[in-house]
C-alpha atoms as a PDB file:
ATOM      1  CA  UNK A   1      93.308  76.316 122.992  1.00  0.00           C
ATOM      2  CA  UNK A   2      94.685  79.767 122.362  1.00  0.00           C
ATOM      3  CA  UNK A   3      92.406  82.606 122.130  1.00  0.00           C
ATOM      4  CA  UNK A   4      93.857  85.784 119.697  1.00  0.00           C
ATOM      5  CA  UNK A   5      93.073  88.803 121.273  1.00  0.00           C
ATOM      6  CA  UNK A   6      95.096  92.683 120.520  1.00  0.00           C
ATOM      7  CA  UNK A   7      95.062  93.622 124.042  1.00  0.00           C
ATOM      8  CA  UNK A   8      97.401  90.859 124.915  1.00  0.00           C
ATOM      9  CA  UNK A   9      99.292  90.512 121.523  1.00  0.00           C
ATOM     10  CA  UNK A  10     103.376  91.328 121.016  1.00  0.00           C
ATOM     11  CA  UNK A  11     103.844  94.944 120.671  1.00  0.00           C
ATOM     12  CA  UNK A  12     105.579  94.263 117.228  1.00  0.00           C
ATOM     13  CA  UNK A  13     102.313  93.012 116.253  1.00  0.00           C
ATOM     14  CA  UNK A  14     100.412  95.657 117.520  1.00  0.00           C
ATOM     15  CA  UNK A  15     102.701  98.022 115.598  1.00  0.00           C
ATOM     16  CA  UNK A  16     102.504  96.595 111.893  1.00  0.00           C
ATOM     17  CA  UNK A  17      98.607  96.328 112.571  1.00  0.00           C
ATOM     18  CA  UNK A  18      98.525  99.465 113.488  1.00  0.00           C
ATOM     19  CA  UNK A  19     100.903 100.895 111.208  1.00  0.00           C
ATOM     20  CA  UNK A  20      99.477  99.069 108.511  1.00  0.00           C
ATOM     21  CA  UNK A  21      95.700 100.336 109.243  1.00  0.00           C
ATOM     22  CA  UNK A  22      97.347 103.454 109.278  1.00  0.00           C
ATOM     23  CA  UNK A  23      98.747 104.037 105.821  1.00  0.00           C
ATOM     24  CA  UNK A  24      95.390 101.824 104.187  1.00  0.00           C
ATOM     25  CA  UNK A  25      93.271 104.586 106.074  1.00  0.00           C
ATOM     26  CA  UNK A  26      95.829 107.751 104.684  1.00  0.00           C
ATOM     27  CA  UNK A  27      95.958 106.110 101.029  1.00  0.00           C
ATOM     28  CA  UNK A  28      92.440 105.516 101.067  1.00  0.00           C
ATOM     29  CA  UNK A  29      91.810 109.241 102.435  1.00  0.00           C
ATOM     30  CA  UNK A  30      93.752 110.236  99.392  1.00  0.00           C
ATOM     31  CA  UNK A  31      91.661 108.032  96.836  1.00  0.00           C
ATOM     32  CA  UNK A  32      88.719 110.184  98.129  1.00  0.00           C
ATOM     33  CA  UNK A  33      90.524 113.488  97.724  1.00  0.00           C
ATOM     34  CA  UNK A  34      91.275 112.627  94.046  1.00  0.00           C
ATOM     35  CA  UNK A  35      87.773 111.781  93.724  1.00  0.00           C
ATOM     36  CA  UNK A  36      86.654 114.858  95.267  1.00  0.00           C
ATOM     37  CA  UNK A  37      89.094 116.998  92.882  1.00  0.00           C
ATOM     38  CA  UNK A  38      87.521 115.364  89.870  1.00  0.00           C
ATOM     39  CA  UNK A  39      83.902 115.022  90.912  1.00  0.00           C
ATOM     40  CA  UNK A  40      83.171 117.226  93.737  1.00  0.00           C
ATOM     41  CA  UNK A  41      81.279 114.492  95.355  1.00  0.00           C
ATOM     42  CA  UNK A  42      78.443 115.255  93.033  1.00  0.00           C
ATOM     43  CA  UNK A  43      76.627 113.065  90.597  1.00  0.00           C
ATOM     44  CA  UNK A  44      76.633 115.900  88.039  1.00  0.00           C
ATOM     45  CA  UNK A  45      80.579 116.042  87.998  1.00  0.00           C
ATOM     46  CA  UNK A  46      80.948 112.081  88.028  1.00  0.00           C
ATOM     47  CA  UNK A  47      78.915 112.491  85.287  1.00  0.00           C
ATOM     48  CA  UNK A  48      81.008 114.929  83.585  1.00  0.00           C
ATOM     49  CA  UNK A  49      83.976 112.701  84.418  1.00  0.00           C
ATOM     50  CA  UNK A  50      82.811 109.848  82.714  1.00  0.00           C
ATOM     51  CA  UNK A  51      80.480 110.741  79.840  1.00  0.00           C
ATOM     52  CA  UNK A  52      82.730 114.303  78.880  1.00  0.00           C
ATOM     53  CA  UNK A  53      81.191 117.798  78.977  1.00  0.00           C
ATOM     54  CA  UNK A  54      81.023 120.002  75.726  1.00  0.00           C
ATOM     55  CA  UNK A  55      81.163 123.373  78.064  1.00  0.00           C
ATOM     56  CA  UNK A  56      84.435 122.745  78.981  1.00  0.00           C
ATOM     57  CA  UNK A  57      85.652 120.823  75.985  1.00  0.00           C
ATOM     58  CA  UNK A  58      86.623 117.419  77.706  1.00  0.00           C
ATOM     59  CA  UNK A  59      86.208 114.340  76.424  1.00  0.00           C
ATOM     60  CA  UNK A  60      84.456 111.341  77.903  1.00  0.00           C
ATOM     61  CA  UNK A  61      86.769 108.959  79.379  1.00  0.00           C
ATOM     62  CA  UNK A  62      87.854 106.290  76.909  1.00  0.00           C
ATOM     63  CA  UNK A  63      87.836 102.713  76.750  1.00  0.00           C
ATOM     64  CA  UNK A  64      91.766 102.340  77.152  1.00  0.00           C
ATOM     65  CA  UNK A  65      91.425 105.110  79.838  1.00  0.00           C
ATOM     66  CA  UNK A  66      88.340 102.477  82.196  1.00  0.00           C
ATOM     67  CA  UNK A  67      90.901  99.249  81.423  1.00  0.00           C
ATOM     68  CA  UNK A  68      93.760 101.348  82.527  1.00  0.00           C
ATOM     69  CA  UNK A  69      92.541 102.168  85.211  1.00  0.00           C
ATOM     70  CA  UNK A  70      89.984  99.099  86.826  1.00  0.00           C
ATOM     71  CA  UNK A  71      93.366  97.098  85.826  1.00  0.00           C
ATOM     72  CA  UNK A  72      95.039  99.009  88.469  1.00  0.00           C
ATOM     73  CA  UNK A  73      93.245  99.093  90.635  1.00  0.00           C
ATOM     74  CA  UNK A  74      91.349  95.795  90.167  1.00  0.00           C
ATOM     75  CA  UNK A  75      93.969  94.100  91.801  1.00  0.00           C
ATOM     76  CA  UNK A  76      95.105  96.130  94.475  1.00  0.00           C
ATOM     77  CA  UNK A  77      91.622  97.217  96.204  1.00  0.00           C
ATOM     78  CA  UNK A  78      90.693  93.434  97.030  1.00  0.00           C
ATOM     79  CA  UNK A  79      93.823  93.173  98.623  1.00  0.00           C
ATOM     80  CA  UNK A  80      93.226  96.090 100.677  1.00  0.00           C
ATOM     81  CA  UNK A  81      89.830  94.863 101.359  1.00  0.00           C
ATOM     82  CA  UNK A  82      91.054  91.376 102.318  1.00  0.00           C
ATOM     83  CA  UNK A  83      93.830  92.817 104.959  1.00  0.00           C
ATOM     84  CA  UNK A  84      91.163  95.227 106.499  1.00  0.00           C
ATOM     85  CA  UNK A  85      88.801  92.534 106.638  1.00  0.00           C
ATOM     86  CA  UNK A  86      91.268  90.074 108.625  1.00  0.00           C
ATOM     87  CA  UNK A  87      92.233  92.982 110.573  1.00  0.00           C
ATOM     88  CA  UNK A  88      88.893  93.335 111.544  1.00  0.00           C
ATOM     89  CA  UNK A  89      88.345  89.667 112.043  1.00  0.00           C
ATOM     90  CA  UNK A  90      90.442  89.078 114.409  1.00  0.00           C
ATOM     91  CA  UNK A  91      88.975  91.354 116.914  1.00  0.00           C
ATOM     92  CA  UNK A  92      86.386  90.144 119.422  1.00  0.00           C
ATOM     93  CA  UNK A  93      83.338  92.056 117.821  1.00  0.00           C
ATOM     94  CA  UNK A  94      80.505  89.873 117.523  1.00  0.00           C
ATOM     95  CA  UNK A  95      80.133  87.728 114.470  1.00  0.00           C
ATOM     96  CA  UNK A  96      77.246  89.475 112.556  1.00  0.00           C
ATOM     97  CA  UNK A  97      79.689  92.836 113.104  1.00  0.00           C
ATOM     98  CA  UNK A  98      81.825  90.717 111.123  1.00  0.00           C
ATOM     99  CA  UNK A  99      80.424  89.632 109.076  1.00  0.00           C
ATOM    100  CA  UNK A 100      78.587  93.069 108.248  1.00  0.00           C
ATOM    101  CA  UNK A 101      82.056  94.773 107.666  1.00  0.00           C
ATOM    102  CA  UNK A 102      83.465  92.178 105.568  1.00  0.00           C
ATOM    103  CA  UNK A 103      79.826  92.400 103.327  1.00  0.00           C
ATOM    104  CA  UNK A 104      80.518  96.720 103.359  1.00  0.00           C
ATOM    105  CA  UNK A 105      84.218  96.260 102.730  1.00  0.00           C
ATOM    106  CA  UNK A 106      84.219  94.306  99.550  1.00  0.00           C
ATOM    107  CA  UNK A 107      80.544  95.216  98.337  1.00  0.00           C
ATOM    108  CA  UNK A 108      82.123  98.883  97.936  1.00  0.00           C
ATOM    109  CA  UNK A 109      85.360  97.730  96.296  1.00  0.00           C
ATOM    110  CA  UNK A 110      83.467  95.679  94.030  1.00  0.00           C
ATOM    111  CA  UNK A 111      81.128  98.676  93.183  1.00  0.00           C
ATOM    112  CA  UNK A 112      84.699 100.807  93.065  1.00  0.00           C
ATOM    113  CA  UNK A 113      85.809  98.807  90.653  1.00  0.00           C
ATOM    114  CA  UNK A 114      82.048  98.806  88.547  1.00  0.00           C
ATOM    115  CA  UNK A 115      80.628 101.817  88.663  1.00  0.00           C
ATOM    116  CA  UNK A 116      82.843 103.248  86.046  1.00  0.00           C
ATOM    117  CA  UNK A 117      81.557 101.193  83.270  1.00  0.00           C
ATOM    118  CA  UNK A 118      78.121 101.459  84.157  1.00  0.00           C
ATOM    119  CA  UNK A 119      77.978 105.053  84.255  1.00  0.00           C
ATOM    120  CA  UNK A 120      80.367 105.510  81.151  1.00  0.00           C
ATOM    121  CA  UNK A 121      77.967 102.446  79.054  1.00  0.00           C
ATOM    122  CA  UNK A 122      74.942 102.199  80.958  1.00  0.00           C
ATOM    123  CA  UNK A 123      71.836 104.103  82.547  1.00  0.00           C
ATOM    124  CA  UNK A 124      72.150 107.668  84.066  1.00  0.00           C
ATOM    125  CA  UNK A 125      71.053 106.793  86.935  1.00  0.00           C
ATOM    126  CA  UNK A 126      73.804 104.496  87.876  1.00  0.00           C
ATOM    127  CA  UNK A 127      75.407 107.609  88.963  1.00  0.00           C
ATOM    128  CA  UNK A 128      74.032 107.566  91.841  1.00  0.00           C
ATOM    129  CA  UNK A 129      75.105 103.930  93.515  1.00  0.00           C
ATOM    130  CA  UNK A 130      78.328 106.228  94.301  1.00  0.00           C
ATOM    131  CA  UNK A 131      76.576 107.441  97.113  1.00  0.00           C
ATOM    132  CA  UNK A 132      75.924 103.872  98.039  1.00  0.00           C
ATOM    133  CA  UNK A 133      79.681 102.848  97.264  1.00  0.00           C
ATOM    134  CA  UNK A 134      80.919 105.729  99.382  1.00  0.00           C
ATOM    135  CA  UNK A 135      78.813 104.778 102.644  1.00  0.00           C
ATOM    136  CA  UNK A 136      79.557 101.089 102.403  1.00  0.00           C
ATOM    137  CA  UNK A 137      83.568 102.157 101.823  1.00  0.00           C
ATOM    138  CA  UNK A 138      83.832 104.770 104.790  1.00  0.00           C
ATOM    139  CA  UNK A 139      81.658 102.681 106.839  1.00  0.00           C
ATOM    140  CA  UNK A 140      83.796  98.981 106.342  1.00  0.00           C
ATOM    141  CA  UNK A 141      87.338 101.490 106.638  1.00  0.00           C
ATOM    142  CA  UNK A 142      85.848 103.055 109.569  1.00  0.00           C
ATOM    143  CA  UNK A 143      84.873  99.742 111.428  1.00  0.00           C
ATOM    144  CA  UNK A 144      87.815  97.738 110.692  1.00  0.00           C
ATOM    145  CA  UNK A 145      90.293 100.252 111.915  1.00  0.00           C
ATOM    146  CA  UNK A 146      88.565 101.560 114.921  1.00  0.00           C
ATOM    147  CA  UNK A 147      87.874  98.651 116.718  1.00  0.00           C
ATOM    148  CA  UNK A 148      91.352  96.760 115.871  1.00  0.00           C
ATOM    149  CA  UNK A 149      93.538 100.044 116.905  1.00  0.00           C
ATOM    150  CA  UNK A 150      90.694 100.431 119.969  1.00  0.00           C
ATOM    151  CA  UNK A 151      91.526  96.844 120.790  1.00  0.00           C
ATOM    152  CA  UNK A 152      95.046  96.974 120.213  1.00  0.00           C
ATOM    153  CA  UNK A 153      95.749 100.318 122.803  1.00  0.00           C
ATOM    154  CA  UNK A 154      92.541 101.806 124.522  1.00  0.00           C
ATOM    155  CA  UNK A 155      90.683  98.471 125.905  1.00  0.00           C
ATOM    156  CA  UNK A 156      90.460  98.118 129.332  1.00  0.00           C
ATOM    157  CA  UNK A 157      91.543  94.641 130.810  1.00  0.00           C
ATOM    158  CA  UNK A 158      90.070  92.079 130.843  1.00  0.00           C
ATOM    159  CA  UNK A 159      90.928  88.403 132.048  1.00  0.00           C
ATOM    160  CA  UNK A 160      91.613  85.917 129.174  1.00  0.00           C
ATOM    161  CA  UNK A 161      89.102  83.067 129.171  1.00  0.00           C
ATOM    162  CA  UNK A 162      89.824  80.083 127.142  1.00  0.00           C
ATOM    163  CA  UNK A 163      89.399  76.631 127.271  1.00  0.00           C
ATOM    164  CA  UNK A 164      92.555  75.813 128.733  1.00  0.00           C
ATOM    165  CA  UNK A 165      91.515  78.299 131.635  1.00  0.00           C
ATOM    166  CA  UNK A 166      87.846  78.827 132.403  1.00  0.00           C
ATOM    167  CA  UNK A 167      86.585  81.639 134.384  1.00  0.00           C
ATOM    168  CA  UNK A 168      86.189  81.126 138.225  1.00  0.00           C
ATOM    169  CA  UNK A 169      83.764  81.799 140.170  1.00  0.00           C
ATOM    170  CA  UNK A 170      84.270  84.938 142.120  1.00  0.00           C
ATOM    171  CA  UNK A 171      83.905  84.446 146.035  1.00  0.00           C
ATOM    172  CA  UNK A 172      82.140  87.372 147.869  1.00  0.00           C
ATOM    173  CA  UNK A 173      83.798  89.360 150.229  1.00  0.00           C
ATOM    174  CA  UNK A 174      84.230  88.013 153.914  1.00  0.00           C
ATOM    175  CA  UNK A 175      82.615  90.172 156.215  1.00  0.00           C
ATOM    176  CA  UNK A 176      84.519  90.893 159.765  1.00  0.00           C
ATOM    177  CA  UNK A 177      82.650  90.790 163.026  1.00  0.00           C
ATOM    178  CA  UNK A 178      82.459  93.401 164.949  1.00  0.00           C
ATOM    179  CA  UNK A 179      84.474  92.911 168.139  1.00  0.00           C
END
């Protein structure tokens, strides 16, 4: 029975994960930028984002304006969750780890992808799950790119055990005698 592991994988592999973890990490990074420039991480500008702000004569974001954009990006987030979450998989964290990340990853994309509404049609308070969204987002990303790319380059070796090939016992050292 084979047993996946990075250390020993084909470089090619290692390169598309890696490459691939790369990019979701730098077009992630940028969602959060454009986030930043609209909101300023605060609840008080994602409230101004959503609901409009007399002071400075904008409007609060439109119905076309949410389906435009949870359209978007209601398709494409999952997937990015998905890949990071079978990049992470496939590592040999334990299985709550994995099952942690996977809950963050898409728990935040799903919240991504919700928030909007609820703070545009619902309570005031809602504003403040972002917080929440953000920590479960940066967290998953975090987790499922670390540990694959640590995997991939920095782990030290290790001998492969599988089923095929169980580990041996190791004999202790043989002493000399003294002549």
């Amino acid at each position: 029975m084979y047993t996946f592991s990075y250390r020993t994988a084909p470089i090619s592999l290692k390169l598309a994960v890696t490459g691939w973890l790369l990019l979701a990490v730098e077009g992630l990074g940028v969602a959060g930028l454009q986030i930043y420039v609209r909101t300023g991480l605060t609840p008080s500008g994602a409230l101004r984002h959503y609901l409009g702000d007399e002071a400075t004569l904008r409007q609060p974001m439109s119905l076309m304006e949410i389906v435009g954009i949870t359209h978007a990006h209601g398709f494409s987030l999952p997937l990015v969750a998905l890949a990071l979450a079978f990049a992470f998989i496939a590592s040999n964290a334990r299985e709550w780890l994995k099952s942690l990340v996977v809950v963050a990853l898409f728990t935040g994309m799903l919240l991504e992808l919700g928030l909007p509404w609820l703070v545009r049609y619902g309570p005031g308070w809602a504003v403040h799950l972002f917080l929440l969204t953000g920590v479960l987002l940066v967290g998953g990303v975090f987790v499922s790119v670390a540990v694959p790319l640590y995997e991939m380059w920095w782990s030290p070796a290790k001998p492969a055990i599988t089923a095929a090939r169980p580990p041996q016992p190791q004999e202790a050292p043989r002493l000399r005698r003294a002549r």
